[in-house]
Protein backbone atom coordinates (compact mmCIF):
# COMPACT_ATOMS: atom_id res chain seq x y z
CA UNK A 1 6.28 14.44 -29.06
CA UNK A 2 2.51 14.08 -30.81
CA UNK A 3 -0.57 15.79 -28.74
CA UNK A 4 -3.06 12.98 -27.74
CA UNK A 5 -5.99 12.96 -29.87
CA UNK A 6 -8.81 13.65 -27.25
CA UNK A 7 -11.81 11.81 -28.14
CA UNK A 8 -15.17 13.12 -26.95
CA UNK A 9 -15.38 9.93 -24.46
CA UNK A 10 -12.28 11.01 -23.02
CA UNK A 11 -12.84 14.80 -23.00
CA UNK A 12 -15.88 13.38 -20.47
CA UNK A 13 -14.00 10.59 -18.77
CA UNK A 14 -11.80 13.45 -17.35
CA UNK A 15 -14.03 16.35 -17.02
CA UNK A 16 -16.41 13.76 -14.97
CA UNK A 17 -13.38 12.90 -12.70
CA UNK A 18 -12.57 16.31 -12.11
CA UNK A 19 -16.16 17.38 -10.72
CA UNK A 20 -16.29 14.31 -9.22
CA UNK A 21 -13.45 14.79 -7.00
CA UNK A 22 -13.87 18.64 -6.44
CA UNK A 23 -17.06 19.49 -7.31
CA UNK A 24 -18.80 22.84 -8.93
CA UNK A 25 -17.26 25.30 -6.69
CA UNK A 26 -14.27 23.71 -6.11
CA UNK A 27 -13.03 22.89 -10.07
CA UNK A 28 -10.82 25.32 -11.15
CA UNK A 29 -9.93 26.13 -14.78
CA UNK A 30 -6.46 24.82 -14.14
CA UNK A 31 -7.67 21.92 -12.93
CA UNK A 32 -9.76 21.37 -16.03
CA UNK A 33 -6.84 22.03 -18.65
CA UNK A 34 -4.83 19.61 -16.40
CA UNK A 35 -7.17 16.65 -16.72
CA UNK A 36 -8.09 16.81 -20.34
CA UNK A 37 -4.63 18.87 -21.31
CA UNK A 38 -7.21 21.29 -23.45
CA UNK A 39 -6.27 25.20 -22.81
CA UNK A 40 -8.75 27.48 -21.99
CA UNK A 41 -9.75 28.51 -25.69
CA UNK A 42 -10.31 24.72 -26.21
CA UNK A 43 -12.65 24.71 -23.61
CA UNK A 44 -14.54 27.76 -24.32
CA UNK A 45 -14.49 26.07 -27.82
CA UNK A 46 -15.86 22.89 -26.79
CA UNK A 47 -18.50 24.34 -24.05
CA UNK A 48 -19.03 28.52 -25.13
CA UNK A 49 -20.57 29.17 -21.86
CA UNK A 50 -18.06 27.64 -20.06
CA UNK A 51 -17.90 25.79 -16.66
CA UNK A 52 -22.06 25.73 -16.30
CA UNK A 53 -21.93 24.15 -19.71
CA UNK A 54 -19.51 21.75 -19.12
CA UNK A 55 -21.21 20.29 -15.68
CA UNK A 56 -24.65 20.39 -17.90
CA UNK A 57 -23.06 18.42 -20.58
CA UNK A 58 -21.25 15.91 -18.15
CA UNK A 59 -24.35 15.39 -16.52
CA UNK A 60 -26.01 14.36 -19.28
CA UNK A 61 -23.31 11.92 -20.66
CA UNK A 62 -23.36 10.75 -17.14
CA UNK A 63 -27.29 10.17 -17.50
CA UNK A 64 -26.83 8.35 -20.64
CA UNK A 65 -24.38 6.15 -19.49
CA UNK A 66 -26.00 5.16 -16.04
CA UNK A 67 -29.82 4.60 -18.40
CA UNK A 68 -28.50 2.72 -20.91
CA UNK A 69 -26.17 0.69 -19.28
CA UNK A 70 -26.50 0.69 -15.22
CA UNK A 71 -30.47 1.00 -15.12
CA UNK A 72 -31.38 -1.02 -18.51
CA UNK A 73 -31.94 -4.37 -16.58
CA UNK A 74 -35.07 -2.55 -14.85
CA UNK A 75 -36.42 -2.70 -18.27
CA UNK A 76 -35.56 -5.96 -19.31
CA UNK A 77 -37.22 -8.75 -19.32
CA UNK A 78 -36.68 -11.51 -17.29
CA UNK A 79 -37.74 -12.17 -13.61
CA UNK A 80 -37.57 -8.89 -11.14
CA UNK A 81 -35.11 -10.16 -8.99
CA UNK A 82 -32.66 -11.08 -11.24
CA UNK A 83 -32.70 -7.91 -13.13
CA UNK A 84 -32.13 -6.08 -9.72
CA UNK A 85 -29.08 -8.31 -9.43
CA UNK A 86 -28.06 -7.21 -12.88
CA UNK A 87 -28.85 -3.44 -11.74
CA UNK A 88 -26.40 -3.98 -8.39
CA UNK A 89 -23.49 -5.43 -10.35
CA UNK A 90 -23.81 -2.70 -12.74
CA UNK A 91 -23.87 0.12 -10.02
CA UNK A 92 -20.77 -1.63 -8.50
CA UNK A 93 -19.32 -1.52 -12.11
CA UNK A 94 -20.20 2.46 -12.40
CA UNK A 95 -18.91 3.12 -8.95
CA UNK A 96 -15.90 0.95 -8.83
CA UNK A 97 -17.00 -1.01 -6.23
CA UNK A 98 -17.03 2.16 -4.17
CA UNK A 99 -14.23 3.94 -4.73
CA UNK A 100 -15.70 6.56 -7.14
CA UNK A 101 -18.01 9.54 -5.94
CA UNK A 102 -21.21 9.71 -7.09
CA UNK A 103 -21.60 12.96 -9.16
CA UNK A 104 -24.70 14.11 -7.91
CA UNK A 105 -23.40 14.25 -4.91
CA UNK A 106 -20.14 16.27 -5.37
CA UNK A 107 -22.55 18.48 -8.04
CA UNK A 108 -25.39 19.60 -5.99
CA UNK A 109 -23.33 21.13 -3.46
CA UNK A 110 -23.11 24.17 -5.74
CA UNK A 111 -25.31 27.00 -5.87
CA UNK A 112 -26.87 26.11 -9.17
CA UNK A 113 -30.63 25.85 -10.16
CA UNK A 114 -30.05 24.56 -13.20
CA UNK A 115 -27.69 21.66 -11.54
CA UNK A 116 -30.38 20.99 -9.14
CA UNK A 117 -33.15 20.80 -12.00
CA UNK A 118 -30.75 18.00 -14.13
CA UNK A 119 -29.98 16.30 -10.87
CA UNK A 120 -33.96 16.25 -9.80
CA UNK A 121 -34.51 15.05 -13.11
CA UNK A 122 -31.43 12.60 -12.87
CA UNK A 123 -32.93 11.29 -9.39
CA UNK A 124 -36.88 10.63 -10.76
CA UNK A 125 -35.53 8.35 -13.82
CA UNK A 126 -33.39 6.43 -11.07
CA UNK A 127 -36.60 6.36 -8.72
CA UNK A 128 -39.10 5.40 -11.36
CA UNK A 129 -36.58 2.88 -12.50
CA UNK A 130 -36.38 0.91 -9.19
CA UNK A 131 -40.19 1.53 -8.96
CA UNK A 132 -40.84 -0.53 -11.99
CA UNK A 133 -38.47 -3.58 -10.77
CA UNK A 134 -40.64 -3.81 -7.44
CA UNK A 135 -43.89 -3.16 -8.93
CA UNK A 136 -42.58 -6.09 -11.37
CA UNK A 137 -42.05 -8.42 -8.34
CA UNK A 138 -46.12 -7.31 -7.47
CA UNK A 139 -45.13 -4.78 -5.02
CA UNK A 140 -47.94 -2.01 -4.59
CA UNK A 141 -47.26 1.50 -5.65
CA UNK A 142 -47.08 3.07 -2.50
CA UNK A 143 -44.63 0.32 -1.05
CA UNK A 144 -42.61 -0.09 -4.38
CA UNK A 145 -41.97 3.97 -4.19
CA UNK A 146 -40.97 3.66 -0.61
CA UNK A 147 -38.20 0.48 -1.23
CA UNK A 148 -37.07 2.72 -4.30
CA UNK A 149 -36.11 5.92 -2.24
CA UNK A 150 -34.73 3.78 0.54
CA UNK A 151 -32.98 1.63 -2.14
CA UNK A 152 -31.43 4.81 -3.62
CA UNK A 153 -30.53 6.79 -0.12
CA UNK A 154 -29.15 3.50 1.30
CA UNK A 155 -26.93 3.30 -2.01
CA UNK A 156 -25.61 7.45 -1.76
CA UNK A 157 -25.17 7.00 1.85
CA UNK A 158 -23.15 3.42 1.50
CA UNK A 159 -20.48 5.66 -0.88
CA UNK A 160 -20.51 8.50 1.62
CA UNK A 161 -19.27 6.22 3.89
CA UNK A 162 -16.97 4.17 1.73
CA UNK A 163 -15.28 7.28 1.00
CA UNK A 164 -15.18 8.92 4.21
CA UNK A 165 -13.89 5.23 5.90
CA UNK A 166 -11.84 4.44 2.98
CA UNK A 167 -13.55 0.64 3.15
CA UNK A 168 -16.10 -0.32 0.35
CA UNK A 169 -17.77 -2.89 2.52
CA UNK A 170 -20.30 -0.87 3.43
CA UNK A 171 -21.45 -0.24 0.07
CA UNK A 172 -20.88 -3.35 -1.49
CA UNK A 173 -23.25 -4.41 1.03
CA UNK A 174 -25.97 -2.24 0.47
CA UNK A 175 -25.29 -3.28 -3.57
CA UNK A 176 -26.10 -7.14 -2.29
CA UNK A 177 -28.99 -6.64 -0.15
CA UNK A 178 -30.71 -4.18 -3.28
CA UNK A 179 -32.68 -7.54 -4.73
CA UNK A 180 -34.48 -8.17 -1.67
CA UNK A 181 -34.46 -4.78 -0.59
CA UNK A 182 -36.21 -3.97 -4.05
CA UNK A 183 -38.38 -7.39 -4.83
CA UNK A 184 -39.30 -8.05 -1.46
């Protein structure tokens, strides 16, 4: 039987799912062979300084998927509060409607400055993002910040709890009041 060809997309794809579901501490080398059926030399190969590397590198795929595709609406043109709509189905797409962890979440749990520093980073593009859809919709500064971080805590918390209740309600509702929450 022929090896897959792993593809850097789905070397990712399955490293992503693995720290999603287990986080820093808790993703094992076996469990990282499993998921993309690399052995450990392939690994080191692909990421020399191993498991840091990896969660640095899948962070940053991560943060180029979520810019240029879940957060490019905020940057669009077009009225505010239908870009925000655009934003919500697209974090519904990236999430799966709830059913996938958010990555910063699982991530941060670990010990790691440097995972800390990319998530930081990670969170003031996302901020800044939903800051410039409220300021948009002539929201002041002050205000727009505010709906931003309660935009964004209201979204982390609304997985938390889809995960933790097994029902995505909660966070598909939090995804449909974002416009208003957002644009006034």
């Amino acid at each position: 039987m022929r090896r897959e060809k792993l593809t850097r997309t789905k070397v990712f794809d399955r490293l992503i799912g693995v720290f999603r579901q287990k986080g820093y501490d808790g993703a094992s080398y076996g469990d990282l062979m499993k998921a993309t059926g690399l052995v450990k030399a392939s690994l080191y190969h692909r990421f020399p300084r191993g498991k840091e590397e990896m969660v640095d590198a899948v962070l940053s795929e991560v943060d180029r998927r979520f810019h240029e595709y879940v957060l490019a609406p905020a940057f669009a043109k077009g009225a505010p509060r239908q870009r925000a709509r655009r934003v919500a189905k697209r974090l519904e797409e990236f999430y799966s409607g709830g059913k996938q962890w958010c990555l910063l979440d699982t991530l941060t749990l670990a010990e790691g400055k440097a995972t800390l520093r990319h998530a930081r980073k990670s969170m003031r593009f996302w901020i800044d993002s939903f800051v410039r859809l409220s300021r948009d919709a002539g929201i002041s500064s002050g205000k727009a910040r505010e709906r931003a971080e309660e935009a964004i805590a209201a979204i982390e918390g609304g997985l938390i709890v889809a995960r933790v209740s097994k029902s995505r309600r909660p966070f598909l509702r939090i995804l449909a009041a974002l416009p208003k929450r957002l644009t006034g």
